[in-house]
N, C-alpha and C. Protein backbone atom coordinates (compact mmCIF):
# COMPACT_ATOMS: atom_id res chain seq x y z
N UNK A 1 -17.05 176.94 87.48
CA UNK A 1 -16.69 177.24 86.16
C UNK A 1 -15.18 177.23 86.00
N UNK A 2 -14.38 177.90 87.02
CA UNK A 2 -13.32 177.90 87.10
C UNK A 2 -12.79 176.57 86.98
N UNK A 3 -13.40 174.85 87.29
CA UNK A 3 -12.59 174.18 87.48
C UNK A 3 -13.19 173.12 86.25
N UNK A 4 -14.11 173.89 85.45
CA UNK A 4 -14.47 173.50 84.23
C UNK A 4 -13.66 173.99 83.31
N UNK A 5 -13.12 175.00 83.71
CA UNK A 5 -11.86 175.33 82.48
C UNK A 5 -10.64 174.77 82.60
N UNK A 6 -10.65 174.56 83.66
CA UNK A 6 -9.53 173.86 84.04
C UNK A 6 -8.93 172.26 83.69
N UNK A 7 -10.39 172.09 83.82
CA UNK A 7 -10.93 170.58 83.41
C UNK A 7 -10.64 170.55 81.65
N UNK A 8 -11.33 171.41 81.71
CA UNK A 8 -10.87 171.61 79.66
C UNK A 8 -9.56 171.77 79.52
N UNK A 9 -8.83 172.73 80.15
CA UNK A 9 -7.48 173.06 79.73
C UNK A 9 -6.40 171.69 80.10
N UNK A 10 -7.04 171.07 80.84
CA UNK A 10 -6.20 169.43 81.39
C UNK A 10 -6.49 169.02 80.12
N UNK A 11 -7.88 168.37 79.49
CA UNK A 11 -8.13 167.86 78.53
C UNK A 11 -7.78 168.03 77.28
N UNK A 12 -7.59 169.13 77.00
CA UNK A 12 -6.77 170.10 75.88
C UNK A 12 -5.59 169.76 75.90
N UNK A 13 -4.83 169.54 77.11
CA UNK A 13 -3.61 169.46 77.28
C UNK A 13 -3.08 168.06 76.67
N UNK A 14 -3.90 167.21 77.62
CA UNK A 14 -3.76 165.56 77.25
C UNK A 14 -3.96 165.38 75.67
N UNK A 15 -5.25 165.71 75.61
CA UNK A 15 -4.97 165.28 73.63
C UNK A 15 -4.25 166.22 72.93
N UNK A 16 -3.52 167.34 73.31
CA UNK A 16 -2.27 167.89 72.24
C UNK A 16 -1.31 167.22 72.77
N UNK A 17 -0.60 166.14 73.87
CA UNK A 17 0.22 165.61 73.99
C UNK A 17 0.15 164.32 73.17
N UNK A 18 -1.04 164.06 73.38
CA UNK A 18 -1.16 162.51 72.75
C UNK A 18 -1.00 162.66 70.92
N UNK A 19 -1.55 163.81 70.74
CA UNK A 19 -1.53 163.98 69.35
C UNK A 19 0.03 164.05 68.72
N UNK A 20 1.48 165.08 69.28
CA UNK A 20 2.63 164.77 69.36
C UNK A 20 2.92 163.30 69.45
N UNK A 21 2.62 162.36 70.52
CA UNK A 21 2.92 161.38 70.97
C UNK A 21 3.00 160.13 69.80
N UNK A 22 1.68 160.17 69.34
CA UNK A 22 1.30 159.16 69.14
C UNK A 22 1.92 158.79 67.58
N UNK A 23 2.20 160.15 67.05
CA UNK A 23 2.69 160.28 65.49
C UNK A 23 4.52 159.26 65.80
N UNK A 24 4.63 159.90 67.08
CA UNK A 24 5.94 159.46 67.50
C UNK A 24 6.48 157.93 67.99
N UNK A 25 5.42 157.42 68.56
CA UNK A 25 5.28 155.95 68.44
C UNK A 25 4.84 155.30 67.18
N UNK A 26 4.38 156.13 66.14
CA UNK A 26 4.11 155.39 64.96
C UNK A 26 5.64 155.33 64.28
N UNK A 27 6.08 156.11 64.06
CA UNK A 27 7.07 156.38 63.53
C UNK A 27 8.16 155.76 63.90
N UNK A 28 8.51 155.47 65.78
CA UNK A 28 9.53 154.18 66.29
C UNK A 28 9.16 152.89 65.59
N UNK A 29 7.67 152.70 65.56
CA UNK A 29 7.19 151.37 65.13
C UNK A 29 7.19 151.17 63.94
N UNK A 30 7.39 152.44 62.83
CA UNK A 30 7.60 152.28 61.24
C UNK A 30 8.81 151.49 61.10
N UNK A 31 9.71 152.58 61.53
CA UNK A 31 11.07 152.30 61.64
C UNK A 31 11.80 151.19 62.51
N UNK A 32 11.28 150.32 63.22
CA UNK A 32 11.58 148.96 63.85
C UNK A 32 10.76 147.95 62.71
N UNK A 33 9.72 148.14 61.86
CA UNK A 33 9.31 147.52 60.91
C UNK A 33 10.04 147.59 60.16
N UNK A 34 10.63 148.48 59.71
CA UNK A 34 11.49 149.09 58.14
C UNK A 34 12.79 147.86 59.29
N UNK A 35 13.11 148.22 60.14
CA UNK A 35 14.72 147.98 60.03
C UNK A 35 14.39 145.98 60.54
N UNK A 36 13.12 145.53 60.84
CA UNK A 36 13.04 144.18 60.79
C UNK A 36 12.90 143.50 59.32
N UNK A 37 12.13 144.57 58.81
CA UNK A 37 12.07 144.08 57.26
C UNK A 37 13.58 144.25 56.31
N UNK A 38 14.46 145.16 57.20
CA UNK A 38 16.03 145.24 56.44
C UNK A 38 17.03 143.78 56.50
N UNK A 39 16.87 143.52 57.86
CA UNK A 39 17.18 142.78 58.65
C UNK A 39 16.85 141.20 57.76
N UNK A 40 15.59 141.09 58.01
CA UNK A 40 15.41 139.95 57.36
C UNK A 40 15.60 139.47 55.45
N UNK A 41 15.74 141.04 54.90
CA UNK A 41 16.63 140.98 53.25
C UNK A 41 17.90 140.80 53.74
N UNK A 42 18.20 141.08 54.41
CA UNK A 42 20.34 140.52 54.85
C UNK A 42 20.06 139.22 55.02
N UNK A 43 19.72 138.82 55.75
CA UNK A 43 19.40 137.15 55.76
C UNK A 43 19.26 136.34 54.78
N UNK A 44 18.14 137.00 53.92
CA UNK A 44 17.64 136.46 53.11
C UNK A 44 19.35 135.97 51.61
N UNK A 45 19.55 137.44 51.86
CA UNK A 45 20.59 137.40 50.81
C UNK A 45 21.85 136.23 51.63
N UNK A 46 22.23 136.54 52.56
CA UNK A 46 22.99 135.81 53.59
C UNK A 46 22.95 134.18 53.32
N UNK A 47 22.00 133.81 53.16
CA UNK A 47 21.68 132.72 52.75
C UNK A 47 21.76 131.61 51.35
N UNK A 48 21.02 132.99 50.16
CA UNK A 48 21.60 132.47 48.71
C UNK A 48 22.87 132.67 49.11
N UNK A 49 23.44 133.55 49.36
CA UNK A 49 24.88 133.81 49.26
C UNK A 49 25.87 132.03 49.81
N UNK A 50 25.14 132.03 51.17
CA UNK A 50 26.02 130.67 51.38
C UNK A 50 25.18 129.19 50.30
N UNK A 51 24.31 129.07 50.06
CA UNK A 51 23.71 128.52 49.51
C UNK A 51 24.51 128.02 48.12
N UNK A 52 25.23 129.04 47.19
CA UNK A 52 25.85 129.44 46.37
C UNK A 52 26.72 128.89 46.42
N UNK A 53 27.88 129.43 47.81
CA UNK A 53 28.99 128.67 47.85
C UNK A 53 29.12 126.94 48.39
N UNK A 54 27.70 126.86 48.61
CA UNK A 54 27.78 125.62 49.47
C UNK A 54 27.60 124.94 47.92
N UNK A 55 26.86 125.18 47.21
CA UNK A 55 26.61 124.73 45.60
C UNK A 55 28.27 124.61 44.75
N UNK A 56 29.28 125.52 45.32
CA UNK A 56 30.43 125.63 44.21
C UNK A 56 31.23 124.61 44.99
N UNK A 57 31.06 124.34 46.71
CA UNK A 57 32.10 123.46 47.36
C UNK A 57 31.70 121.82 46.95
N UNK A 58 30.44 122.37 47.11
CA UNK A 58 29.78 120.57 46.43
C UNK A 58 30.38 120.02 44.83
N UNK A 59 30.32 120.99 43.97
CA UNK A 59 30.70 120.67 42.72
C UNK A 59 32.54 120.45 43.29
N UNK A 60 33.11 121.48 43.69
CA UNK A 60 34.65 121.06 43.68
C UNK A 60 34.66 119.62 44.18
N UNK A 61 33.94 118.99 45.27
CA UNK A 61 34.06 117.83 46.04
C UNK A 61 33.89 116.83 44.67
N UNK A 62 32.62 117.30 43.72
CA UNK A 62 31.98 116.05 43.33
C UNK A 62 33.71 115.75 42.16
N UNK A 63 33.81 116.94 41.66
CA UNK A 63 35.18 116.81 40.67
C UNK A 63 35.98 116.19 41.47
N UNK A 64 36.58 116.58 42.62
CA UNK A 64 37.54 115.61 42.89
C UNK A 64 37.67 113.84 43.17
N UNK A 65 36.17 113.98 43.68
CA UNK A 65 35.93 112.79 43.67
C UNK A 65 35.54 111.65 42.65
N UNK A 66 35.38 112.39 41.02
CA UNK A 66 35.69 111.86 39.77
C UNK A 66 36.62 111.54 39.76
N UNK A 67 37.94 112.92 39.76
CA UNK A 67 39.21 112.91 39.36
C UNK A 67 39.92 111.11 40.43
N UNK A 68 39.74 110.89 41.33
CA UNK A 68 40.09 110.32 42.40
C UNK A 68 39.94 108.49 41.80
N UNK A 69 38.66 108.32 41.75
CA UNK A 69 37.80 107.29 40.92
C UNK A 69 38.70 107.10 39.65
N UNK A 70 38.89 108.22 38.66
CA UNK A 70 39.66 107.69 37.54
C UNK A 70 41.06 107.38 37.79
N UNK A 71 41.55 107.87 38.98
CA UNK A 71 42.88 107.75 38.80
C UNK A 71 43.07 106.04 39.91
N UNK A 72 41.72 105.90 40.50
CA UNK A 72 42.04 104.35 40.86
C UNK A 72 41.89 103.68 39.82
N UNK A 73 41.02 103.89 39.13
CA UNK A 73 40.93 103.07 37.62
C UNK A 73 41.97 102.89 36.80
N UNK A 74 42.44 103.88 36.65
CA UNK A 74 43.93 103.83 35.94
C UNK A 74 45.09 102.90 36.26
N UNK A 75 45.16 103.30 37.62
CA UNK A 75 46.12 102.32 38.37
C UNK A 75 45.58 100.87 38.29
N UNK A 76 44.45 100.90 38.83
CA UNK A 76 44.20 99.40 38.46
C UNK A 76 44.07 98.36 37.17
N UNK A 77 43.97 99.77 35.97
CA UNK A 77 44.14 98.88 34.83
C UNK A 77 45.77 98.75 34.29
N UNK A 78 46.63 99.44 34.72
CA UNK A 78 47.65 99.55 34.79
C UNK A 78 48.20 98.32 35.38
N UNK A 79 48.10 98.03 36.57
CA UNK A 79 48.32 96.75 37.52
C UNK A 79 47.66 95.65 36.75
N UNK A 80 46.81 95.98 35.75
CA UNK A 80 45.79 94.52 35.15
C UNK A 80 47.01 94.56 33.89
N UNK A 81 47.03 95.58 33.28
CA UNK A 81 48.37 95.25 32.07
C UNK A 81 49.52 95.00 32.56
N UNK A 82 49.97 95.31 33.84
CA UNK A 82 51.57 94.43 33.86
C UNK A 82 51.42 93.25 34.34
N UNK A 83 50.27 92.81 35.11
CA UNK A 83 50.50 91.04 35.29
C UNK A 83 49.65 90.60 33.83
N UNK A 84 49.42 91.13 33.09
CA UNK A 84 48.73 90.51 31.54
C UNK A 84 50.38 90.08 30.89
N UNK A 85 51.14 90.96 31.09
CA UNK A 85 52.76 90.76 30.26
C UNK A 85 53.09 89.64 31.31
N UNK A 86 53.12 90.18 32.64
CA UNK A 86 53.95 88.93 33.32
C UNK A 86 53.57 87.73 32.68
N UNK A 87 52.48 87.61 32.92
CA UNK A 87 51.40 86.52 32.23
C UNK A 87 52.27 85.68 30.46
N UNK A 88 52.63 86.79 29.88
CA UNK A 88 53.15 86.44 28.66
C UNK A 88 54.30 85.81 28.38
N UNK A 89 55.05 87.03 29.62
CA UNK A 89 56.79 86.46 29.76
C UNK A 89 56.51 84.47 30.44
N UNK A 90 55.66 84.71 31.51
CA UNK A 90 55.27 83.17 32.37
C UNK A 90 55.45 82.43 31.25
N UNK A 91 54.25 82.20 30.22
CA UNK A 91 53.72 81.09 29.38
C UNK A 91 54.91 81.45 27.99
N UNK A 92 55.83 82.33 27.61
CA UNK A 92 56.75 82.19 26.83
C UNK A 92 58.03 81.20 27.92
N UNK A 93 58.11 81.59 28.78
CA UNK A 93 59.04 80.52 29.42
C UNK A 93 58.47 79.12 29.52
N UNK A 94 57.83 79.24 29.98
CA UNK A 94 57.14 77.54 30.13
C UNK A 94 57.04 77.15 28.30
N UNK A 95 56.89 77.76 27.73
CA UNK A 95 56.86 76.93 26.48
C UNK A 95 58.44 76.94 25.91
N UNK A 96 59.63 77.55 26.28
CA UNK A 96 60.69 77.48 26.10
C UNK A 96 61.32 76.28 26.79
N UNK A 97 60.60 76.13 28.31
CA UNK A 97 61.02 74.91 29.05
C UNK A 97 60.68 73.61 28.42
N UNK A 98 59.46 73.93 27.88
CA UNK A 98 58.77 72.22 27.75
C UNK A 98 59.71 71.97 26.02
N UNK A 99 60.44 73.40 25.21
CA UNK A 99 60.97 72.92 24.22
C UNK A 99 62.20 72.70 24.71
N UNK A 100 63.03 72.64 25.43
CA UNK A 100 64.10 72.48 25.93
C UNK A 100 63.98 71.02 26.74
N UNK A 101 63.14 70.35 27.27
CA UNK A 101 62.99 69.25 27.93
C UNK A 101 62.95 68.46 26.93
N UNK A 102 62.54 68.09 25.60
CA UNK A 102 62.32 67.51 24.90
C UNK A 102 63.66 66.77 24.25
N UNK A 103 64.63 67.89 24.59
CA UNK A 103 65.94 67.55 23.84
C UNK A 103 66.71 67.47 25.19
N UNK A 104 66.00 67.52 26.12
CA UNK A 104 67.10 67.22 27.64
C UNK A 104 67.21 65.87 27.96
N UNK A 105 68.33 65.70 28.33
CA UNK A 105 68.83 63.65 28.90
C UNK A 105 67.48 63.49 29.63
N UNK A 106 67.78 62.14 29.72
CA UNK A 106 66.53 61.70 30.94
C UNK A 106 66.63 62.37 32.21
N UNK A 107 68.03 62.01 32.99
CA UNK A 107 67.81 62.52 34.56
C UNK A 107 67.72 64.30 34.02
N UNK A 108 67.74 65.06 33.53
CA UNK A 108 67.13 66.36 33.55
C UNK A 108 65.88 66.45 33.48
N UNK A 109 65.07 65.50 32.51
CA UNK A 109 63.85 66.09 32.60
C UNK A 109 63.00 66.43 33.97
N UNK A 110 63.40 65.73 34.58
CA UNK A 110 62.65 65.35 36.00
C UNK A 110 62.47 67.12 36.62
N UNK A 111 63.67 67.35 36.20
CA UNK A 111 64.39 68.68 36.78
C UNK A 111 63.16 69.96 36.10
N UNK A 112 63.07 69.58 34.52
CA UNK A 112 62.24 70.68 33.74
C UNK A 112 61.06 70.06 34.42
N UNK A 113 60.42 69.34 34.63
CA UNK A 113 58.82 69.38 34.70
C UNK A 113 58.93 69.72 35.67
N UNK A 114 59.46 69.81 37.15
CA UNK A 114 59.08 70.37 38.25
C UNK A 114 59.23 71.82 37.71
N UNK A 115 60.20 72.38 36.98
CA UNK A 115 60.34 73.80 37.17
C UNK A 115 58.86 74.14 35.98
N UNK A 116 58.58 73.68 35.17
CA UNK A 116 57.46 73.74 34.45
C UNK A 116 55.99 73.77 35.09
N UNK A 117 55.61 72.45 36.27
CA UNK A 117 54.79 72.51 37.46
C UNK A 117 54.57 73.72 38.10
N UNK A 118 55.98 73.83 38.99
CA UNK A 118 55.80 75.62 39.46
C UNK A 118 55.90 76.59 38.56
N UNK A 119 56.17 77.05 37.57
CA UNK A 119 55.81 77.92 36.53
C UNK A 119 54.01 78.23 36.74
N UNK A 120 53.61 76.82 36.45
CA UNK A 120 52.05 77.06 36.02
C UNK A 120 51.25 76.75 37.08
N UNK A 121 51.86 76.49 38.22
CA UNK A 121 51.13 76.85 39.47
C UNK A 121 51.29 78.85 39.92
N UNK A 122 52.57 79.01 39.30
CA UNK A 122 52.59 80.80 39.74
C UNK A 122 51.69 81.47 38.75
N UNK A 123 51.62 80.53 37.32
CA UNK A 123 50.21 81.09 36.26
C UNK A 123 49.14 81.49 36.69
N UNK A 124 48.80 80.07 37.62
CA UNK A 124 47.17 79.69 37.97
C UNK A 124 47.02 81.25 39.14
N UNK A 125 47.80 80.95 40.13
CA UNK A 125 47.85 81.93 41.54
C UNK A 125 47.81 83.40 40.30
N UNK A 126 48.75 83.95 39.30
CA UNK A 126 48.43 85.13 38.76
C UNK A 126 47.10 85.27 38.27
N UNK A 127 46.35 84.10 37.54
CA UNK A 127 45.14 84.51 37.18
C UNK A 127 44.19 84.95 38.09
N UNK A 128 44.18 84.02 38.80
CA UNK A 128 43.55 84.20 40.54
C UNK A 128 43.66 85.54 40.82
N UNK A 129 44.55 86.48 40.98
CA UNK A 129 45.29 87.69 41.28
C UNK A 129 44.33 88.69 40.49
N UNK A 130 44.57 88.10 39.37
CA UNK A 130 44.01 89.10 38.35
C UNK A 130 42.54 89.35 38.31
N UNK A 131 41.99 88.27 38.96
CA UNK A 131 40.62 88.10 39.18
C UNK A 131 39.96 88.93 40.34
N UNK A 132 40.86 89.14 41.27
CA UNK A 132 40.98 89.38 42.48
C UNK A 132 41.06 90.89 42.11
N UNK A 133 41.75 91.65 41.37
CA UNK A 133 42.25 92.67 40.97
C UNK A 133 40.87 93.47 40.02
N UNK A 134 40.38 92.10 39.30
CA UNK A 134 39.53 93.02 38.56
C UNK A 134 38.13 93.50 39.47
N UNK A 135 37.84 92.43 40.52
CA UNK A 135 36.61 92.74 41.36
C UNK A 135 37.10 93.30 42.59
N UNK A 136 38.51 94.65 42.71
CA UNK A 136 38.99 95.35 44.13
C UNK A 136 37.62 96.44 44.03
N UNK A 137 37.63 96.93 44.64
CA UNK A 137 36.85 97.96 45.37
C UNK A 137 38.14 99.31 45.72
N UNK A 138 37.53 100.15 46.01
CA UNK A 138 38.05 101.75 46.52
C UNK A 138 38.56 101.02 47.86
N UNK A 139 37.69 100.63 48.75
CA UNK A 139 37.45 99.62 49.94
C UNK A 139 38.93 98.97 50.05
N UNK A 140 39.10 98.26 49.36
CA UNK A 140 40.26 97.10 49.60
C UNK A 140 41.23 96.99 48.63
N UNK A 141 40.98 98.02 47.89
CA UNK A 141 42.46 98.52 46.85
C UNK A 141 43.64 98.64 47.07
N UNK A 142 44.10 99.05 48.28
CA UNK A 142 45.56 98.90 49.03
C UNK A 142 45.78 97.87 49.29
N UNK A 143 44.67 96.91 49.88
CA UNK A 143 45.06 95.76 50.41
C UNK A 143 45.13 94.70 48.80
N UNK A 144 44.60 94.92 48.24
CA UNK A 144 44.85 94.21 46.79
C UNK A 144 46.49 94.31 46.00
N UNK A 145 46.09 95.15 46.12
CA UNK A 145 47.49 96.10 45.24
C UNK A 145 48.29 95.93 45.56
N UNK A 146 48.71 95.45 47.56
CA UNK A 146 50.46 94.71 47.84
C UNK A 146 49.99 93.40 47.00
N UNK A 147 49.15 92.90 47.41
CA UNK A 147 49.03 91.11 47.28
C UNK A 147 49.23 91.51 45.71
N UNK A 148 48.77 91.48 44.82
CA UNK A 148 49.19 91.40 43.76
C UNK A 148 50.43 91.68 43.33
N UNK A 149 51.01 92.82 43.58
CA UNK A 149 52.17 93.43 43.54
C UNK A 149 53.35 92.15 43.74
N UNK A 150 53.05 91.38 45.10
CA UNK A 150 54.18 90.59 45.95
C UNK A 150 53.85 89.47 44.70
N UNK A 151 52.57 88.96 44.04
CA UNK A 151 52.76 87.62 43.49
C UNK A 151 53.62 88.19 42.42
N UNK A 152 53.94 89.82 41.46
CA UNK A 152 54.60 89.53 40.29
C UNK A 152 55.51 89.63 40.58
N UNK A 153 55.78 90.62 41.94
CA UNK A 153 57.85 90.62 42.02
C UNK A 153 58.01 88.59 42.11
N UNK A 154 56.84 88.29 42.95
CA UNK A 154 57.48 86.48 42.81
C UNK A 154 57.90 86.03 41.58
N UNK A 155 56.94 85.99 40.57
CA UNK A 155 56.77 85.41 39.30
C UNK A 155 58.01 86.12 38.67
N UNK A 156 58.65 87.24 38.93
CA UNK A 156 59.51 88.11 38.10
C UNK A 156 60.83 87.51 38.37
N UNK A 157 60.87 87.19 39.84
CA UNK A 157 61.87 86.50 40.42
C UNK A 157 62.80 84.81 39.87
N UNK A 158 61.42 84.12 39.81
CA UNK A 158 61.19 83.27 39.41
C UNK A 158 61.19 83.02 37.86
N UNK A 159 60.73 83.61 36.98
CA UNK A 159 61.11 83.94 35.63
C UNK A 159 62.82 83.84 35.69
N UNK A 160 63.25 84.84 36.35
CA UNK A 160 65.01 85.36 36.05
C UNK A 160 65.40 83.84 36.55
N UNK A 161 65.30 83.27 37.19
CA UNK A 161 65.76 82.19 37.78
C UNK A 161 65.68 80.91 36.85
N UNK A 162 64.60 80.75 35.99
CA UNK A 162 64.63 79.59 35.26
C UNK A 162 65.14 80.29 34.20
N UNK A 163 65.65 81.45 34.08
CA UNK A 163 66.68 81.81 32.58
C UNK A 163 67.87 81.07 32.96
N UNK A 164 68.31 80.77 33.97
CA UNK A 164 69.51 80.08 34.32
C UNK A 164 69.73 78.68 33.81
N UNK A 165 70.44 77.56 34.36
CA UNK A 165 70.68 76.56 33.98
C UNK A 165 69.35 75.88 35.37
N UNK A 166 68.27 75.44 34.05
CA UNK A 166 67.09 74.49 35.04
C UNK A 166 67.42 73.86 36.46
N UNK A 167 68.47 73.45 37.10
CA UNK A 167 69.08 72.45 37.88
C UNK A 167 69.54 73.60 39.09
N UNK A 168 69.90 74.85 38.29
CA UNK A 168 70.00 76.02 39.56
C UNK A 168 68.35 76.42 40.05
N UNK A 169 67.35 76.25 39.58
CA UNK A 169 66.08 76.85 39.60
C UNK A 169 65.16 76.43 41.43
N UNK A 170 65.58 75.13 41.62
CA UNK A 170 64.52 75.11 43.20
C UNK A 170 66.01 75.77 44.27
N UNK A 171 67.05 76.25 43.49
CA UNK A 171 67.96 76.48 45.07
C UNK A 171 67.85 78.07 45.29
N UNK A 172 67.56 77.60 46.78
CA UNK A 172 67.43 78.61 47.32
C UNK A 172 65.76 78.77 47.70
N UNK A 173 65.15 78.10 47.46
CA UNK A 173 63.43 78.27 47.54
C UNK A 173 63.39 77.13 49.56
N UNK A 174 62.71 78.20 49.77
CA UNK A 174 61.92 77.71 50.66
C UNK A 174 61.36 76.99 50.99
């Protein structure tokens, strides 16, 4: 009997420990739930949050990369209106030449139609240019933009040069 009480008082013992116990492992395991479920709202927010800014860096990119686009456009229509004038000053000289040949001696003329020839061979090469200019790309815009550039300083060159006396106009050419 003695080791029947004993037996009880073990048993007694064990389930008032377990009864403490077990409230106490519920409660680690509430609270590792609570703080996985905290855990994963930080994230959660963590996420719109970059999400957000990844949304405001995209828009700054997409603006600049408008802003960027118009301002090649610009330039390039810019570059399309000053060889449009070169273009004007060209064909006002050549029609000043061909009225000036008309009333020039014989051995001069020889002199105006060559400088008239190259006039409207630097025409043809500007239209070319311009053509070239209107179908550049982002791609090959630098590389456009000397070449064009070099044919008007030519043509500009060349302009000032037949303002002179026609007969000074091939000296010095290459």
């Amino acid at each position: 009997m003695k080791t029947t009480k004993l037996t009880f008082l073990a048993v007694l013992m064990c389930l008032f420990t377990i009864s403490f116990t077990l409230p106490s492992c519920e409660s680690k395991t509430e609270r590792a739930a609570e703080n996985v479920e905290d855990e994963k709202e930080d994230v959660q927010e963590a996420q719109r949050d970059a999400q957000g800014n990844i949304a405001e860096e995209q828009a700054e990119l997409d603006s600049a990369r408008v802003d960027l686009a118009e301002a090649w456009m610009k330039e390039r229509e810019d570059m399309r209106m000053e060889l449009q004038e070169e273009r004007v000053k060209l064909d006002t000289k050549i029609n000043d030449l061909e009225t000036d040949m008309k009333a020039a001696k014989a051995d001069a003329k020889e002199d105006y139609r060559k400088a008239i020839a190259d006039l409207r061979e630097e025409r043809r090469e500007m239209d070319a240019k311009t053509e070239r200019l209107q179908n550049s790309t982002k791609a090959n815009w630098e590389e456009t933009k000397a070449d064009v550039r070099q044919t008007a300083d030519r043509v500009e060159a060349k302009l000032k040069k037949a303002g002179k006396d026609v007969k000074d106009y091939f000296k010095g050419d290459n």
